[in-house]
Protein backbone atom coordinates (compact mmCIF):
# COMPACT_ATOMS: atom_id res chain seq x y z
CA UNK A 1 8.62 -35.61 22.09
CA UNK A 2 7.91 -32.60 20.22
CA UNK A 3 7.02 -29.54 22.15
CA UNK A 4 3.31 -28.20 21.96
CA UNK A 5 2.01 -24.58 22.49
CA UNK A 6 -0.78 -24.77 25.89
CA UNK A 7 -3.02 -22.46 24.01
CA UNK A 8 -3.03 -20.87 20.39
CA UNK A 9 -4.65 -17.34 19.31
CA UNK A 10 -5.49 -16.05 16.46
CA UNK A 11 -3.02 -13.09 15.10
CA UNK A 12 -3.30 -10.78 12.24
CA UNK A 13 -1.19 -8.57 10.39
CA UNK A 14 -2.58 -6.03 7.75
CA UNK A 15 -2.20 -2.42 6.79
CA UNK A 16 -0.46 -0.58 3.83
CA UNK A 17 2.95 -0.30 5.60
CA UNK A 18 6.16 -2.39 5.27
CA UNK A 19 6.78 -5.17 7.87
CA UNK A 20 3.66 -7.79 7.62
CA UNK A 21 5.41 -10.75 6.47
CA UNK A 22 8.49 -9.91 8.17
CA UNK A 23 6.57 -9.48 11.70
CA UNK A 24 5.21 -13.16 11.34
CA UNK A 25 9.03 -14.45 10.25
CA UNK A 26 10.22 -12.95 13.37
CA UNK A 27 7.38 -15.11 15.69
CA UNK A 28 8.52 -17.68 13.78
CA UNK A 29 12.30 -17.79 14.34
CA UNK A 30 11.57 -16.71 17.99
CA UNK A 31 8.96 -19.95 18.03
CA UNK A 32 11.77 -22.19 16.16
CA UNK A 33 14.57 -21.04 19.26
CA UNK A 34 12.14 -22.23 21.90
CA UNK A 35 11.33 -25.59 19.99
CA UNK A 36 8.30 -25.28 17.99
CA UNK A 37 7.37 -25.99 14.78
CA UNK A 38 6.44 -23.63 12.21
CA UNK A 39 4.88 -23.86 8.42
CA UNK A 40 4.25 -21.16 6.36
CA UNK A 41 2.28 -20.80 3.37
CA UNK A 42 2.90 -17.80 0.68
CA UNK A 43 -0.01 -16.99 -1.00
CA UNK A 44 0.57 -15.17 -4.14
CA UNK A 45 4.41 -15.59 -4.02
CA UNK A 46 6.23 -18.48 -6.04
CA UNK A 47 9.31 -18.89 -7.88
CA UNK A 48 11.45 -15.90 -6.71
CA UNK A 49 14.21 -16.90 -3.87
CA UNK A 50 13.09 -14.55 -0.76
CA UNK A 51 15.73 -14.91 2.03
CA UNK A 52 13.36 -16.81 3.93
CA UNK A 53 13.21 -19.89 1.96
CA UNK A 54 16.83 -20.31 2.74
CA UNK A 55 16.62 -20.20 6.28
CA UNK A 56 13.81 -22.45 6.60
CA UNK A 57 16.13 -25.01 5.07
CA UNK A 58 18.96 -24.54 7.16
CA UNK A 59 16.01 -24.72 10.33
CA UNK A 60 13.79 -27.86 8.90
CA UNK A 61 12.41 -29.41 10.34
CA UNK A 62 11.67 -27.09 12.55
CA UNK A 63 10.18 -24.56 10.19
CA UNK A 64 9.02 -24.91 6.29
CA UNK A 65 7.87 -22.43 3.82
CA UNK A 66 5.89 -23.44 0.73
CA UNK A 67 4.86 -21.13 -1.87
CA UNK A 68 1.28 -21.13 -3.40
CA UNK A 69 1.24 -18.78 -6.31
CA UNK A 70 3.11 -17.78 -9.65
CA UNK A 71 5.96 -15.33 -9.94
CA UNK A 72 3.87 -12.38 -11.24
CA UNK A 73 1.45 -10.01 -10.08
CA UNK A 74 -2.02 -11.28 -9.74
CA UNK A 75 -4.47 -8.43 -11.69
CA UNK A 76 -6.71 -7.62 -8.73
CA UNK A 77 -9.81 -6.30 -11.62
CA UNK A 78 -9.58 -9.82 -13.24
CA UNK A 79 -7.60 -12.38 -11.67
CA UNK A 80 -6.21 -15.28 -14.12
CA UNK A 81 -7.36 -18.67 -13.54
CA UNK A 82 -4.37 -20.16 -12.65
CA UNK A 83 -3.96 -17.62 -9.47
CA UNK A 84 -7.27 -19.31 -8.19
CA UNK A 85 -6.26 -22.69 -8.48
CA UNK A 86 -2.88 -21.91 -6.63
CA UNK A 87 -4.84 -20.10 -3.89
CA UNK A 88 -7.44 -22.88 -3.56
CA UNK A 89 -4.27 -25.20 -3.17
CA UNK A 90 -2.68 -23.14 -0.55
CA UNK A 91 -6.02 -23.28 1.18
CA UNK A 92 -6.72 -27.04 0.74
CA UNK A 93 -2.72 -27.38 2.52
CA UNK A 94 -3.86 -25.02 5.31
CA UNK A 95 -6.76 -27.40 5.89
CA UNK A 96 -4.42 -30.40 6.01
CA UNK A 97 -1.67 -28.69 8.44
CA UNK A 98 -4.82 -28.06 10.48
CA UNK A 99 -6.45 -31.70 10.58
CA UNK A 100 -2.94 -33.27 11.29
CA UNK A 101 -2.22 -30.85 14.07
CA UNK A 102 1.44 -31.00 14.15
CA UNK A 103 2.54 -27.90 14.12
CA UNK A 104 2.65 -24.90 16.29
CA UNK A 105 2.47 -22.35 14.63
CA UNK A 106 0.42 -21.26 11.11
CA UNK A 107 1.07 -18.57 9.09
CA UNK A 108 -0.89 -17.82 5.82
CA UNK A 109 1.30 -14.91 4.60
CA UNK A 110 -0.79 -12.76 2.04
CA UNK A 111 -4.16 -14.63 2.55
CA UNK A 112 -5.92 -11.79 3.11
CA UNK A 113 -4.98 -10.00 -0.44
CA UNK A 114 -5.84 -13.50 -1.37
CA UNK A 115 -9.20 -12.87 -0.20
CA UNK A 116 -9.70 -9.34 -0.98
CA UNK A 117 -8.68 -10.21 -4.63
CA UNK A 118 -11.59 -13.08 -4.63
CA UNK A 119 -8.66 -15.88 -5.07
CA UNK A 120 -10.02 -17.56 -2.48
CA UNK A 121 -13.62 -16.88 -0.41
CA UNK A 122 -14.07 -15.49 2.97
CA UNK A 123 -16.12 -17.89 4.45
CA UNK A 124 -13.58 -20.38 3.65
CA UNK A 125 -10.90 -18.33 5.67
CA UNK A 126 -13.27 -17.77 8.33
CA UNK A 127 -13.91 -21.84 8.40
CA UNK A 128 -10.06 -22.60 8.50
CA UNK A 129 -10.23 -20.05 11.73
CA UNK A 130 -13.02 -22.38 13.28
CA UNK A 131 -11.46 -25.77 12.61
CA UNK A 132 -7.94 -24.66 13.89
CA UNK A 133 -7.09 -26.44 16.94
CA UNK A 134 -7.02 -24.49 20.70
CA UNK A 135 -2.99 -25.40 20.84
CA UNK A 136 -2.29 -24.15 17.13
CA UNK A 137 -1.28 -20.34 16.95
CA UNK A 138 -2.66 -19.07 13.55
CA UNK A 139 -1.07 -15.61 12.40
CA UNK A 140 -2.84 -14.49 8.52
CA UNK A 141 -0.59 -11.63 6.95
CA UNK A 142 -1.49 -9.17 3.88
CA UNK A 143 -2.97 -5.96 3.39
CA UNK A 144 -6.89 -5.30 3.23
CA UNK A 145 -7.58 -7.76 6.07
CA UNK A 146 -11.72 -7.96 5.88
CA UNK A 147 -13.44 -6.53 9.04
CA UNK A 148 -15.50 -10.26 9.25
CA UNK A 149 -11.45 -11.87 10.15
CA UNK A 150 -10.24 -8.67 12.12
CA UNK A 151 -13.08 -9.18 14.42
CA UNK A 152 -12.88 -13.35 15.09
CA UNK A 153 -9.12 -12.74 15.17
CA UNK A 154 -7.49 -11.88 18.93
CA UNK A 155 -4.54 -9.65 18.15
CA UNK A 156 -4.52 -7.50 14.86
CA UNK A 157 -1.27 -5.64 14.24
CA UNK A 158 -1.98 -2.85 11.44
CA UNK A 159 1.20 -1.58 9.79
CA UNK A 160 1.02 2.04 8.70
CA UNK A 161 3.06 3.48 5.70
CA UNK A 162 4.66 6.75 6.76
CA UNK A 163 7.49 6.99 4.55
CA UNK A 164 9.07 4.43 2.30
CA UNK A 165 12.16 4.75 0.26
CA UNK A 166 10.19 3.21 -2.80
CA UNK A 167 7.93 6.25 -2.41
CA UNK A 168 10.80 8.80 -2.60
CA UNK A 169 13.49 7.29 -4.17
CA UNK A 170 12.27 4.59 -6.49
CA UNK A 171 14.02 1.63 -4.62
CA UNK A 172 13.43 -1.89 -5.88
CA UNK A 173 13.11 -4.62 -3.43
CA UNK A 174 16.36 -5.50 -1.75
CA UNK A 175 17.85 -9.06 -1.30
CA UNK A 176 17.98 -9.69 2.59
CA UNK A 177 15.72 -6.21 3.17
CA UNK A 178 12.50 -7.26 1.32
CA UNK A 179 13.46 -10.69 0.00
């Protein structure tokens, strides 16, 4: 019999600093040693091998990781069509992992860029809050986290850039570092 979480809260990780995606990773390889079960949806990330897709494949079924989104940057001023329709997919799997209930743990890594950049609409993210069930923890990653989520979530984690290498030094993203 699969192991279920008593009670689930609502966690969010924003802010301009590194660490947002990797914080909710690290819940969910702690969650995956005690049992639970983990899926994780990538908003705005697809087709570019992060680190993390590996080890959900060596941990399935205990954790998966699907990506929702295109292997380019999304234009923030005037978002292409197809960025939409990925976001609006990620969201429509978010609702499913919610009305089956069998998972643990939820994390919607980037979803609020997704809805600062108008991919996807507030009141939709604020619905998916309201519908999650009590034993389902639901962690939401990205920068610009709107106030309306920050305020119906119970923990929000802000990660503050002090001093990054890309900043000074003009360091790409490193394999096993940032993907």
């Amino acid at each position: 019999m699969a192991k279920k979480l008593k009670e689930g809260y609502v966690q969010i990780y924003t802010g301009d600093g590194k660490g947002k995606t990797t914080a909710a990773l690290g819940l969910a390889f702690r969650a995956v040693g005690h049992g639970y079960r983990v899926f994780m949806i990538q908003f705005m990330k697809g087709c570019i091998e992060y680190g993390e897709l590996e080890t959900a494949r060596r941990l399935a079924p205990y954790i998966t990781i699907v990506q929702m989104g295109r292997d380019t940057f999304v234009n923030r001023e005037n978002p292409d069509p197809v960025d939409k329709e990925w976001a609006q997919k990620g969201l429509d799997l978010a609702r499913e992992i919610i009305r089956r209930n069998d998972v643990d743990i939820l994390i919607l890594d980037e979803i609020n860029v997704a809805v600062d950049y108008g991919l996807i609409g507030l009141d939709e993210v604020i619905s998916l809050m309201e519908e999650r069930p009590k034993d389902m923890e639901l962690i939401m990653t990205g920068r610009y986290a709107h106030p309306e989520l920050m305020k119906r979530a119970h923990l929000v984690t802000e990660m503050v850039e002090i001093k990054h290498y890309y900043s000074l030094l003009g360091v790409d993203a490193r394999e096993g570092i940032e993907r």
